[in-house]
N, C-alpha and C. Protein backbone atom coordinates (compact mmCIF):
# COMPACT_ATOMS: atom_id res chain seq x y z
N UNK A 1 19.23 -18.96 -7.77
CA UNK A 1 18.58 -19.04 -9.06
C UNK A 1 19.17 -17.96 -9.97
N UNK A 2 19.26 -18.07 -11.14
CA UNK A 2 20.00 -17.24 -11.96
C UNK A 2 18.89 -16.72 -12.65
N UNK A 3 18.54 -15.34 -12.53
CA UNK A 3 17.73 -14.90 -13.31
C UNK A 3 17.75 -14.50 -14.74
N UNK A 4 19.01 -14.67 -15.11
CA UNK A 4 18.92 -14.29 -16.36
C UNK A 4 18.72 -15.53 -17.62
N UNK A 5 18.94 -16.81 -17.01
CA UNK A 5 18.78 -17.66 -17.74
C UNK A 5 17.39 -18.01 -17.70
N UNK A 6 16.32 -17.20 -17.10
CA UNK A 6 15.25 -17.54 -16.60
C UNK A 6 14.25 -16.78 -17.85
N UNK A 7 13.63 -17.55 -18.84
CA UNK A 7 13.04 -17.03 -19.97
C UNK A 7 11.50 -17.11 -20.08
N UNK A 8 10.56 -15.95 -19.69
CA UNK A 8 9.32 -15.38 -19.80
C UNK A 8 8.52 -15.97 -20.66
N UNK A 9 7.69 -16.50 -20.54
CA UNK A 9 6.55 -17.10 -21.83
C UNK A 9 6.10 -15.74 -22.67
N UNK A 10 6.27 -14.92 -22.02
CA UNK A 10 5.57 -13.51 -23.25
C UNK A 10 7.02 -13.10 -23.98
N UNK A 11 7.76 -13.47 -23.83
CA UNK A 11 8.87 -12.56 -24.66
C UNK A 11 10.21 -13.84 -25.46
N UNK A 12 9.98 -13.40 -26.44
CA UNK A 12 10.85 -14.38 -26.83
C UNK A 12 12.44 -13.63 -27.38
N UNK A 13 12.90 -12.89 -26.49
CA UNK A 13 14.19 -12.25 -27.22
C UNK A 13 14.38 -11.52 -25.70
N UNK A 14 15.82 -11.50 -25.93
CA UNK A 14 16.28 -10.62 -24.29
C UNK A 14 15.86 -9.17 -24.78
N UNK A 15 15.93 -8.46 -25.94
CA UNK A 15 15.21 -7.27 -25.65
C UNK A 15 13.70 -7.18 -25.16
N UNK A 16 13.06 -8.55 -25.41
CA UNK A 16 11.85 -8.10 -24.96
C UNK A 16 11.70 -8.49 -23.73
N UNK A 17 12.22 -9.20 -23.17
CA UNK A 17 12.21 -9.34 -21.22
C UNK A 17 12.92 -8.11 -20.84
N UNK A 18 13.77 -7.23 -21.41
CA UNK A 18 14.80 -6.52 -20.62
C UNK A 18 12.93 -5.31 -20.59
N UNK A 19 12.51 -5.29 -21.62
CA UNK A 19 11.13 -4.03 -21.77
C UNK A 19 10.28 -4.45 -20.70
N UNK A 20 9.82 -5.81 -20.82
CA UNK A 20 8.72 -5.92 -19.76
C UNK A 20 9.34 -5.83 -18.35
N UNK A 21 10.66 -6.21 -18.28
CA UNK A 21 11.34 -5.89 -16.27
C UNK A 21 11.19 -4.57 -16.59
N UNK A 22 11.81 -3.51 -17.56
CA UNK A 22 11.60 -2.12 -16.82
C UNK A 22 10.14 -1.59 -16.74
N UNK A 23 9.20 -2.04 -17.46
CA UNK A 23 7.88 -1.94 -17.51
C UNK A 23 7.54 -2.03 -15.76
N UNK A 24 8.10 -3.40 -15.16
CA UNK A 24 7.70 -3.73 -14.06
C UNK A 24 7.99 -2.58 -12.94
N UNK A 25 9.35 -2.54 -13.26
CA UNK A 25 10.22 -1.53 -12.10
C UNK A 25 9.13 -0.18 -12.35
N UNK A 26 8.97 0.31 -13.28
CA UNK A 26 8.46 1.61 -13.36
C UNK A 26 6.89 1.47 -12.32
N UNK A 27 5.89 0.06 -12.48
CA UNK A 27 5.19 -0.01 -11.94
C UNK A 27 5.15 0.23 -10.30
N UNK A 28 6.29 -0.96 -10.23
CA UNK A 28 6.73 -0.68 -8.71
C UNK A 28 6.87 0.72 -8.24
N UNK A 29 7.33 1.18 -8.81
CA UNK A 29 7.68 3.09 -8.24
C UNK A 29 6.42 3.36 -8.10
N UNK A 30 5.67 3.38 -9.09
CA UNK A 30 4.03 4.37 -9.09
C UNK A 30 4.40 3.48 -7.80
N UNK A 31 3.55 2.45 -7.77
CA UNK A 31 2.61 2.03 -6.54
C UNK A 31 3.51 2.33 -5.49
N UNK A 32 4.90 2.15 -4.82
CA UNK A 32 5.03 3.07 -3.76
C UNK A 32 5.27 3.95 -3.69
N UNK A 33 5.00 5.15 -4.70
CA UNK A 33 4.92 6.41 -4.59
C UNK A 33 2.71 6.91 -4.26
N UNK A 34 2.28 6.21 -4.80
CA UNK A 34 1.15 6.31 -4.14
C UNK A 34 0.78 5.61 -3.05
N UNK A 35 1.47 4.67 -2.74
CA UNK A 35 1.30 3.74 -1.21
C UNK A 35 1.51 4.94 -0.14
N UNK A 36 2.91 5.75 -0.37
CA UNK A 36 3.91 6.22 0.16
C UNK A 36 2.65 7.67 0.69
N UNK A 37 1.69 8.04 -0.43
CA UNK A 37 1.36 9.20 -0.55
C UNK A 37 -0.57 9.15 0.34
N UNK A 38 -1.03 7.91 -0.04
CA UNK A 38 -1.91 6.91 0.39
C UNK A 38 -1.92 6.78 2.28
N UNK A 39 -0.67 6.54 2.79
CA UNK A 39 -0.19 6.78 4.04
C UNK A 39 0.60 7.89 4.60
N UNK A 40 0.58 9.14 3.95
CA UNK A 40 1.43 10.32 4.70
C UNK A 40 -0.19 10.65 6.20
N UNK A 41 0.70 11.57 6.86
CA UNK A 41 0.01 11.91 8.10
C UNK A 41 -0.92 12.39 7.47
N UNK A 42 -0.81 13.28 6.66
CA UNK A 42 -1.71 14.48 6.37
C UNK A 42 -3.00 14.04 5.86
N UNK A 43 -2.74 12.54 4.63
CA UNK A 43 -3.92 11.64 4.37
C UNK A 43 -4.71 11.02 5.52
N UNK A 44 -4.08 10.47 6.29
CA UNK A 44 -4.50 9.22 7.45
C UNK A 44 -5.05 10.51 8.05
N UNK A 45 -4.75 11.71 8.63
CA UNK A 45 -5.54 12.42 9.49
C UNK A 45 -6.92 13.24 8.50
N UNK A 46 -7.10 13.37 7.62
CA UNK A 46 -8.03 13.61 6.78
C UNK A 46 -9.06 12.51 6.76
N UNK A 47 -8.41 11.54 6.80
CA UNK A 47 -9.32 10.23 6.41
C UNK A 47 -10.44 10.13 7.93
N UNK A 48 -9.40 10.14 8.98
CA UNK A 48 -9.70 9.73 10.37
C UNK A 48 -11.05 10.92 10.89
N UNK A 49 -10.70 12.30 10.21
CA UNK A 49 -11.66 13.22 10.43
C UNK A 49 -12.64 13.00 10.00
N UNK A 50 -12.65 12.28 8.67
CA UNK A 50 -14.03 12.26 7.95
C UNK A 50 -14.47 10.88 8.73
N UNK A 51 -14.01 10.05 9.02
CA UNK A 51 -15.24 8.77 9.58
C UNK A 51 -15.31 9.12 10.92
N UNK A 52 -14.46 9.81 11.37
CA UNK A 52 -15.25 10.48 13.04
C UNK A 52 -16.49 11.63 13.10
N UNK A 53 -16.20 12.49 11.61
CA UNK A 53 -17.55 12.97 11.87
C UNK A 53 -19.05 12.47 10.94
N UNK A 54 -18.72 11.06 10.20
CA UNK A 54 -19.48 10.15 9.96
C UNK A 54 -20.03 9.71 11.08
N UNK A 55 -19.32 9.86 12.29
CA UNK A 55 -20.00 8.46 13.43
C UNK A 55 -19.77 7.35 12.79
N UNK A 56 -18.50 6.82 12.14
CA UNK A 56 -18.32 5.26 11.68
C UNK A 56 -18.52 4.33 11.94
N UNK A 57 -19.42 2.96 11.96
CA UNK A 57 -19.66 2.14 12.46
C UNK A 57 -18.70 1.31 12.34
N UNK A 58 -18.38 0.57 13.30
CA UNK A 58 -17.55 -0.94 14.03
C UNK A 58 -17.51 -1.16 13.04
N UNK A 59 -16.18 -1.67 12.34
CA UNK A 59 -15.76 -3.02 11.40
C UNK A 59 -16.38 -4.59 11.88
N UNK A 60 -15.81 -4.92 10.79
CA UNK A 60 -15.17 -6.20 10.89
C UNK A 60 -14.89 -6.43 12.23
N UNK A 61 -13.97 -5.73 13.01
CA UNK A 61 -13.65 -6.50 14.42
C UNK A 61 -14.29 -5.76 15.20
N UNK A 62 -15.66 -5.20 15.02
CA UNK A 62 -16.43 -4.33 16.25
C UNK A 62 -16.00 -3.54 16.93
N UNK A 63 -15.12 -2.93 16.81
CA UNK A 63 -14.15 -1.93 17.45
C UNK A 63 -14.74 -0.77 17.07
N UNK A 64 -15.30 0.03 18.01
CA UNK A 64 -15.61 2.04 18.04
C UNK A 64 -14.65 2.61 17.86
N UNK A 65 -15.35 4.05 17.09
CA UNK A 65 -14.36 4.48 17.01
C UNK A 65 -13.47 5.00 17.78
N UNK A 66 -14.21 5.18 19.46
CA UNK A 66 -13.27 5.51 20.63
C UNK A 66 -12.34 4.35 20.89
N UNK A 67 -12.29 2.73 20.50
CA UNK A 67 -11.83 2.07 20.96
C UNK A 67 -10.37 2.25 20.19
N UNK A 68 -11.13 2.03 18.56
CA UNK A 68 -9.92 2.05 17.79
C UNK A 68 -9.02 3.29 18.03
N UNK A 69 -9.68 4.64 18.22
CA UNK A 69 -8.61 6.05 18.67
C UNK A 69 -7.35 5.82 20.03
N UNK A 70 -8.01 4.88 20.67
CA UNK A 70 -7.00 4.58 21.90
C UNK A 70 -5.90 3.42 21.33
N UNK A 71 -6.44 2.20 20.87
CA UNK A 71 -5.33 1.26 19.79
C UNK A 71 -4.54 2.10 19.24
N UNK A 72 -4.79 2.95 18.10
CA UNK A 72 -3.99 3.35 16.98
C UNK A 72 -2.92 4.17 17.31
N UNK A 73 -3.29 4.85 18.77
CA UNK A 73 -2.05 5.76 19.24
C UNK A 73 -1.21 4.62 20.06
N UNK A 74 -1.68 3.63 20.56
CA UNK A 74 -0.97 2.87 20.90
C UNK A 74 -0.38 2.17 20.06
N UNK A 75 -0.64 1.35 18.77
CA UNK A 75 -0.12 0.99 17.95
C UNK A 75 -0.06 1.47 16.47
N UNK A 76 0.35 2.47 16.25
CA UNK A 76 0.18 3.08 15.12
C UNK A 76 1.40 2.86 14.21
N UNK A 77 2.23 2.95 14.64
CA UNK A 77 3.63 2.50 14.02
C UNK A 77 3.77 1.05 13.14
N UNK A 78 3.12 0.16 14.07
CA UNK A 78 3.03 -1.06 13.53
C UNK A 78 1.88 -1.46 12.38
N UNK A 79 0.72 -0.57 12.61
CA UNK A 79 -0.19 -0.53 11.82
C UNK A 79 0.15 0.26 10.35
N UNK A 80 0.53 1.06 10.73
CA UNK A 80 1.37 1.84 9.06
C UNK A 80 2.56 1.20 8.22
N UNK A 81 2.93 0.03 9.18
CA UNK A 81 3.37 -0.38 8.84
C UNK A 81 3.07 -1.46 7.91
């Protein structure tokens, strides 16, 4: 597909598609720079402290929090992912 022949219902001029793609790109950065920041260790272990000394109740899939502590070291990689 050729994207450049590909023309936006909001913009009627290539300067104004070329504004709204960098508009986009800039978005993209925030969000994985806060995704990025959202998932560092230092968050996820902050987070994990506070609903362990909540006593967090079972999700969605009924899982404790002793159950889920044994999963997550087992699959944690895939889950951050």
């Amino acid at each position: 597909m050729n994207l450049n022949s590909h023309r936006s219902p909001c913009c009627d001029s290539d300067e104004q598609r070329s504004a709204v793609n960098n508009t986009s790109n800039e978005y993209n950065q925030t969000d994985r720079g806060l995704m990025a920041r959202v998932l560092s260790n230092h968050n996820i272990g902050a987070a994990w402290q506070h609903v362990k000394r909540n006593k967090g109740a079972a999700g969605i899939d009924n899982m404790s929090i002793e159950e889920f502590n044994h999963f997550a070291k087992l699959h944690w990689l895939g889950i951050k992912q």
